[in-house]
C-alpha atoms as a PDB file:
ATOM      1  CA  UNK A   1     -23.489   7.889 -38.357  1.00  0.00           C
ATOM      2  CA  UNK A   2     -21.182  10.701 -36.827  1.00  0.00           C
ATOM      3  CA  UNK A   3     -18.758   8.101 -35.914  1.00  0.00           C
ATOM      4  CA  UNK A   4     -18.219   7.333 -39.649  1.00  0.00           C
ATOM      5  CA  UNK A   5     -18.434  10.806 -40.572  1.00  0.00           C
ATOM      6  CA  UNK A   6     -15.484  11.474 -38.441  1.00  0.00           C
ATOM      7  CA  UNK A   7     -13.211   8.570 -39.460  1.00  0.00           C
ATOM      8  CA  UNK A   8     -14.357  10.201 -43.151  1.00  0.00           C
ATOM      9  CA  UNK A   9     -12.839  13.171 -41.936  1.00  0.00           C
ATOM     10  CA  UNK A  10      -9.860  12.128 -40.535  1.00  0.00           C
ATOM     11  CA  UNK A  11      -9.340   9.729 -43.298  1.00  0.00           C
ATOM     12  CA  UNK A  12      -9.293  12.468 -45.995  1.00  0.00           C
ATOM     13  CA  UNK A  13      -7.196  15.023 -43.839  1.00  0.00           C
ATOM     14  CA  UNK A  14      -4.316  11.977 -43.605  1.00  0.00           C
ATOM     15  CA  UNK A  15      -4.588  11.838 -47.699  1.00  0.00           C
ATOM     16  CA  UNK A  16      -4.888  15.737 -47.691  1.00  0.00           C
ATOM     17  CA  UNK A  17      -1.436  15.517 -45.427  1.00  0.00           C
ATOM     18  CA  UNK A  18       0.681  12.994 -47.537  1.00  0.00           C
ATOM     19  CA  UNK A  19      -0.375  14.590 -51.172  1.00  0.00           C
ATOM     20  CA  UNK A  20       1.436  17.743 -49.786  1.00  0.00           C
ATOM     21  CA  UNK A  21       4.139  16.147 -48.232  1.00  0.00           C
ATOM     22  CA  UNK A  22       4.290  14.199 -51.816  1.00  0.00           C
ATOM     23  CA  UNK A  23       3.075  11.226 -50.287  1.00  0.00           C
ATOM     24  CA  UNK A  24       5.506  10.696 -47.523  1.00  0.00           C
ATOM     25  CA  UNK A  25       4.006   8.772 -44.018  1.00  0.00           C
ATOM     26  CA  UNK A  26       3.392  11.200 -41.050  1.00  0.00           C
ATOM     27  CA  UNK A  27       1.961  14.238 -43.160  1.00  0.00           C
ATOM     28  CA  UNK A  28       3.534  17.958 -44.093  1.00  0.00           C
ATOM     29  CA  UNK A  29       6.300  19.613 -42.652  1.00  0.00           C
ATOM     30  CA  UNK A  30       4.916  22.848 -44.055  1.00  0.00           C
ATOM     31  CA  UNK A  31       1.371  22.483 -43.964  1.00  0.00           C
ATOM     32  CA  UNK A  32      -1.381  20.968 -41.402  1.00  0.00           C
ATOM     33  CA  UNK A  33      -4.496  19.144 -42.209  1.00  0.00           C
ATOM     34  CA  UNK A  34      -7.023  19.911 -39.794  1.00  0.00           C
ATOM     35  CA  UNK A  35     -10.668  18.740 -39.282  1.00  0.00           C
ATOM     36  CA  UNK A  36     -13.337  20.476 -37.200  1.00  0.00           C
ATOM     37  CA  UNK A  37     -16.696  18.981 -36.434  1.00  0.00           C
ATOM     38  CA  UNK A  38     -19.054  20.855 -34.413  1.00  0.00           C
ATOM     39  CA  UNK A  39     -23.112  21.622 -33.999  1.00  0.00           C
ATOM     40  CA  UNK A  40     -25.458  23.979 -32.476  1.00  0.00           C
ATOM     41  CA  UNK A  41     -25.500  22.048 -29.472  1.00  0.00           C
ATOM     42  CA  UNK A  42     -27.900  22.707 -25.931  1.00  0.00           C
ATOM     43  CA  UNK A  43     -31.867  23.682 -26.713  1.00  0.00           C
ATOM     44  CA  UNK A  44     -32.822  25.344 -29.606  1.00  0.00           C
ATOM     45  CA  UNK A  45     -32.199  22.418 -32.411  1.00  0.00           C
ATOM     46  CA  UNK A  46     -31.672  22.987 -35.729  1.00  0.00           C
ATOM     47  CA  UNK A  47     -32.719  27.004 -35.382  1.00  0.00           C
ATOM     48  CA  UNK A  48     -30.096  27.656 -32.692  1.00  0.00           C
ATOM     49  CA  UNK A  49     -26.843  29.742 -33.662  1.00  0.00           C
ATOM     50  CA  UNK A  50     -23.743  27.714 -33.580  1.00  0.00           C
ATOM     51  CA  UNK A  51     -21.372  29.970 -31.729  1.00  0.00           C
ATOM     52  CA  UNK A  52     -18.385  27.664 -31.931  1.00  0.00           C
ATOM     53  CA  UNK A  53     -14.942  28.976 -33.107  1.00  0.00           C
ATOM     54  CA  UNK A  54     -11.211  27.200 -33.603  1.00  0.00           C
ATOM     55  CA  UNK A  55      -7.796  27.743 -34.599  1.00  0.00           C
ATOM     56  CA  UNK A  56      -4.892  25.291 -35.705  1.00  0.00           C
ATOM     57  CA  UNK A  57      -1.491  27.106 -35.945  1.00  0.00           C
ATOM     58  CA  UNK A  58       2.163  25.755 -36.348  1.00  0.00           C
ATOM     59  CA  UNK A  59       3.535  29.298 -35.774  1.00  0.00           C
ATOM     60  CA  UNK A  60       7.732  27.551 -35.314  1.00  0.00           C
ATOM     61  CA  UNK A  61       8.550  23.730 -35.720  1.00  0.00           C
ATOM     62  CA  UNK A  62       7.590  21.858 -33.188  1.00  0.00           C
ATOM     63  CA  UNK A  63       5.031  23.982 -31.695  1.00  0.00           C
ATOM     64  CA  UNK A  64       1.340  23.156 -32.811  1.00  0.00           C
ATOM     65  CA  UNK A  65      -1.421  25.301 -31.410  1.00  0.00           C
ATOM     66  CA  UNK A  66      -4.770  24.765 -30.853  1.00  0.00           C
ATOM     67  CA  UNK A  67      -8.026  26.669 -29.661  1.00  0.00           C
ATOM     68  CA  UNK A  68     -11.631  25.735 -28.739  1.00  0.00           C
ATOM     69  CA  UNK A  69     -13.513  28.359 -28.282  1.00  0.00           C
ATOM     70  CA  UNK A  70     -17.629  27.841 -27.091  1.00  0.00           C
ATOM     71  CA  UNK A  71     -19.571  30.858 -27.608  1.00  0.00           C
ATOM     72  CA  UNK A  72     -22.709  31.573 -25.123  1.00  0.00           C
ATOM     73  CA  UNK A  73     -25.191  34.302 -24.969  1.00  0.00           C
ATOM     74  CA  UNK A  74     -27.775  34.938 -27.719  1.00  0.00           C
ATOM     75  CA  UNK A  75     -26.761  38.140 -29.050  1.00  0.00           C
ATOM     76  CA  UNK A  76     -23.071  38.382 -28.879  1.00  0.00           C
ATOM     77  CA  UNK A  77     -21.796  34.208 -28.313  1.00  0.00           C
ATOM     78  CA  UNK A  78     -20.786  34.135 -31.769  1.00  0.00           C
ATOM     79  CA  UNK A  79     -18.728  37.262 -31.373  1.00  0.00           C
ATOM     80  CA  UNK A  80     -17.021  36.481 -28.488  1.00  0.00           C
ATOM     81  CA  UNK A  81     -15.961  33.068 -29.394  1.00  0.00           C
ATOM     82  CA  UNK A  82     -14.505  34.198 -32.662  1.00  0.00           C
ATOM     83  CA  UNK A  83     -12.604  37.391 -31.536  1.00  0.00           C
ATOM     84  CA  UNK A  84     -10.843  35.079 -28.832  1.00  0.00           C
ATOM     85  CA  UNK A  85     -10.059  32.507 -31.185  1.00  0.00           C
ATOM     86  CA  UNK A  86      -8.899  35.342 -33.748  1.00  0.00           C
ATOM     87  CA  UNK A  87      -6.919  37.620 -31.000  1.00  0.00           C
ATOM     88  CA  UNK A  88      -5.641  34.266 -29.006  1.00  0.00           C
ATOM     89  CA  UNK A  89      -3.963  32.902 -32.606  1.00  0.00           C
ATOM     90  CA  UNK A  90      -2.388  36.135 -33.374  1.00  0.00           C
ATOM     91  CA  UNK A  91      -0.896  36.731 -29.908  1.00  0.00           C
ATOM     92  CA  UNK A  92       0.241  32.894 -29.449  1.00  0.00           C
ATOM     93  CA  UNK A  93       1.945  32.956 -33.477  1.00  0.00           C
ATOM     94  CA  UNK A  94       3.496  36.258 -32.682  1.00  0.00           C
ATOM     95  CA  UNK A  95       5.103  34.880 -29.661  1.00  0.00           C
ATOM     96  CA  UNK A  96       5.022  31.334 -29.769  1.00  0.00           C
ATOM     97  CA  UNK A  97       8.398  31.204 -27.946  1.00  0.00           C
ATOM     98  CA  UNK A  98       7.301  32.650 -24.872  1.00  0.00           C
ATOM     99  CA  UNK A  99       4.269  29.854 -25.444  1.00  0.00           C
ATOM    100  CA  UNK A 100       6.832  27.223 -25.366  1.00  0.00           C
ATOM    101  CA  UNK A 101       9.696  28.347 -22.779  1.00  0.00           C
ATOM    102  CA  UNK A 102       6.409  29.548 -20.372  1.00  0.00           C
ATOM    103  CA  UNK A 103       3.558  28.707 -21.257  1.00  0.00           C
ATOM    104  CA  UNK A 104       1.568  29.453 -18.067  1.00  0.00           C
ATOM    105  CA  UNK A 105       2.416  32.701 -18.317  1.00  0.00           C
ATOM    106  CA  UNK A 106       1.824  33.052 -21.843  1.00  0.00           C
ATOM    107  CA  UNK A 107      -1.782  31.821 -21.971  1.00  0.00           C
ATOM    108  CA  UNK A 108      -2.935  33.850 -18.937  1.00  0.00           C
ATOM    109  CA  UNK A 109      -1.693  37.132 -20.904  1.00  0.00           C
ATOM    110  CA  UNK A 110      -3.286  35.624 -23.847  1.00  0.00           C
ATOM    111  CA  UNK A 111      -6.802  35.066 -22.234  1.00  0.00           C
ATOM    112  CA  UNK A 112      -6.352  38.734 -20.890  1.00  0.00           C
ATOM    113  CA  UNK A 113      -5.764  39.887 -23.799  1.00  0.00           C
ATOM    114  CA  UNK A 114      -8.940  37.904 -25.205  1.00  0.00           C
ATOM    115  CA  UNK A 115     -10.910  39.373 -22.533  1.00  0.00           C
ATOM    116  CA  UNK A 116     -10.178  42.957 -23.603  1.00  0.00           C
ATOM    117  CA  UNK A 117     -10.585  41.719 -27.366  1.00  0.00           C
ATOM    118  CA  UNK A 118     -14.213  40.175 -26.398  1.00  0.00           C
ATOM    119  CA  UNK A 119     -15.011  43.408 -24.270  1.00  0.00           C
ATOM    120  CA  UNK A 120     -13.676  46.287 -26.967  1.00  0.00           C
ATOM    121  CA  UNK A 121     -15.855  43.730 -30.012  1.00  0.00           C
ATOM    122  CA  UNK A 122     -19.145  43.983 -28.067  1.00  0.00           C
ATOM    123  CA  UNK A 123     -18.610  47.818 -26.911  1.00  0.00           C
ATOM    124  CA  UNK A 124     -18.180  48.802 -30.583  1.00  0.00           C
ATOM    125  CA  UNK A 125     -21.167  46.513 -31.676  1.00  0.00           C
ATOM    126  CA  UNK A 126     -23.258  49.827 -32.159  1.00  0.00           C
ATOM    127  CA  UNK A 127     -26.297  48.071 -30.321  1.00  0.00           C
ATOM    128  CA  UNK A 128     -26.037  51.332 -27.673  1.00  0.00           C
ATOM    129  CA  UNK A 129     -23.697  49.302 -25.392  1.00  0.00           C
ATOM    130  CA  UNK A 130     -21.910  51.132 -22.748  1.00  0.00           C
ATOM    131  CA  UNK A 131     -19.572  50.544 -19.436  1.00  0.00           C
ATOM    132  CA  UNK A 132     -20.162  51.156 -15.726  1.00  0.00           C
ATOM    133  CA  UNK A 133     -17.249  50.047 -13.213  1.00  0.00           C
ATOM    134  CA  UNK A 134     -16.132  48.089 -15.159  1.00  0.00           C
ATOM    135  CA  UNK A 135     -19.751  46.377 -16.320  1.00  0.00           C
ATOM    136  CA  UNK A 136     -20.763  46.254 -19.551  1.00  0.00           C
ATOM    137  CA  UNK A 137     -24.792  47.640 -19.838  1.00  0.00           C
ATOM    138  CA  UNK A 138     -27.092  47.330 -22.749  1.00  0.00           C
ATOM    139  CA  UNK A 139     -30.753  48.900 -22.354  1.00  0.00           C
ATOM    140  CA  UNK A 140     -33.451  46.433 -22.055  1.00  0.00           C
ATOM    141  CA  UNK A 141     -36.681  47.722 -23.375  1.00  0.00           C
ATOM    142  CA  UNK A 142     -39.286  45.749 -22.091  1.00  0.00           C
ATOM    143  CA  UNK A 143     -38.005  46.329 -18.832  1.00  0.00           C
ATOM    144  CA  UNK A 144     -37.572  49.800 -18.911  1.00  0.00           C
ATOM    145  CA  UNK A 145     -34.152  49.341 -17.401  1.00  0.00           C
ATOM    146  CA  UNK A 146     -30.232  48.847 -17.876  1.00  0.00           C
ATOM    147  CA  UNK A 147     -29.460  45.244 -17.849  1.00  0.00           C
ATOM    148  CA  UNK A 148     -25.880  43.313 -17.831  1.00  0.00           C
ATOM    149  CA  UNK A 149     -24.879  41.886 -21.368  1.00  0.00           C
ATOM    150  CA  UNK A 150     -25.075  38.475 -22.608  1.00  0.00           C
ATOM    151  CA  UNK A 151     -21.751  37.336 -24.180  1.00  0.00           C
ATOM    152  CA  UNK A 152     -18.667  35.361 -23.740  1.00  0.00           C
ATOM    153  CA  UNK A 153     -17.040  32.112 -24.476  1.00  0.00           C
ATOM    154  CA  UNK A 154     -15.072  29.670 -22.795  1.00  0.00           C
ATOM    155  CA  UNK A 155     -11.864  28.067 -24.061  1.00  0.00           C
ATOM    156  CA  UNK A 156      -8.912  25.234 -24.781  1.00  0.00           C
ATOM    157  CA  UNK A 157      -5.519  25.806 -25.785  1.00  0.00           C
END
């Protein structure tokens, strides 16, 4: 069944392509179809929190980007994945030259940058987060104690 889902979905992103491009074969100069397919994945089923984020970006001709982003940690996965998919598309479309003429050195910036996105989003979560050395700290009731927090995501570009 998800194998025909996804041919359903690519099929109807090709005829989403060529009625932009007024029908022409190998889809829109000025617009990209994309499809995204994704689930909650590992334990939980059905009641777990899909943390999942993407971006598709033609930022210049001839450059396409892409991001995966995979949330994890049960209170901020979903934040983290989508504030480094939001802060790696802005940086990468801003300067999607560098990208292209270096782009070793552009995506290590970018997941920098990401990092500092992902670490300023859960320190202004109001959820009584704070910093030690460089650690971020949340206070864990049941313990009685400060505990390291849960968040983060990893990535493709």
């Amino acid at each position: 069944a998800l194998v025909q889902t996804c041919r359903e979905l690519r099929d109807r992103a090709v005829a989403f392509g060529k009625e932009i491009d007024g029908g022409k074969e190998g889809g829109a100069e000025d617009a990209m179809a994309v499809v995204c397919f994704t689930h909650e994945g590992g334990e939980g089923g059905r009641n777990k929190e899909n943390q999942d984020a993407f971006f598709a970006a033609s930022p210049e001709p001839g450059v396409d980007i892409f991001g995966v982003f995979d949330g994890h940690g049960k209170q901020f996965g979903r934040l983290a994945g989508r504030v480094a998919a939001d802060s790696c598309r802005a940086f990468l479309c801003a300067h999607s030259r560098w990208l292209r003429d270096e782009p070793e050195e552009a995506l290590r910036f970018t997941f920098g940058l990401a990092h500092a996105a992902i670490r300023d989003g859960i320190l202004s979560s109001g959820k009584g987060i704070r910093e030690q050395e460089g650690v971020l700290l949340q206070w864990d009731a049941d313990e009685a104690a400060w505990d390291t927090v849960d968040g983060g995501t990893t990535a493709t570009i």
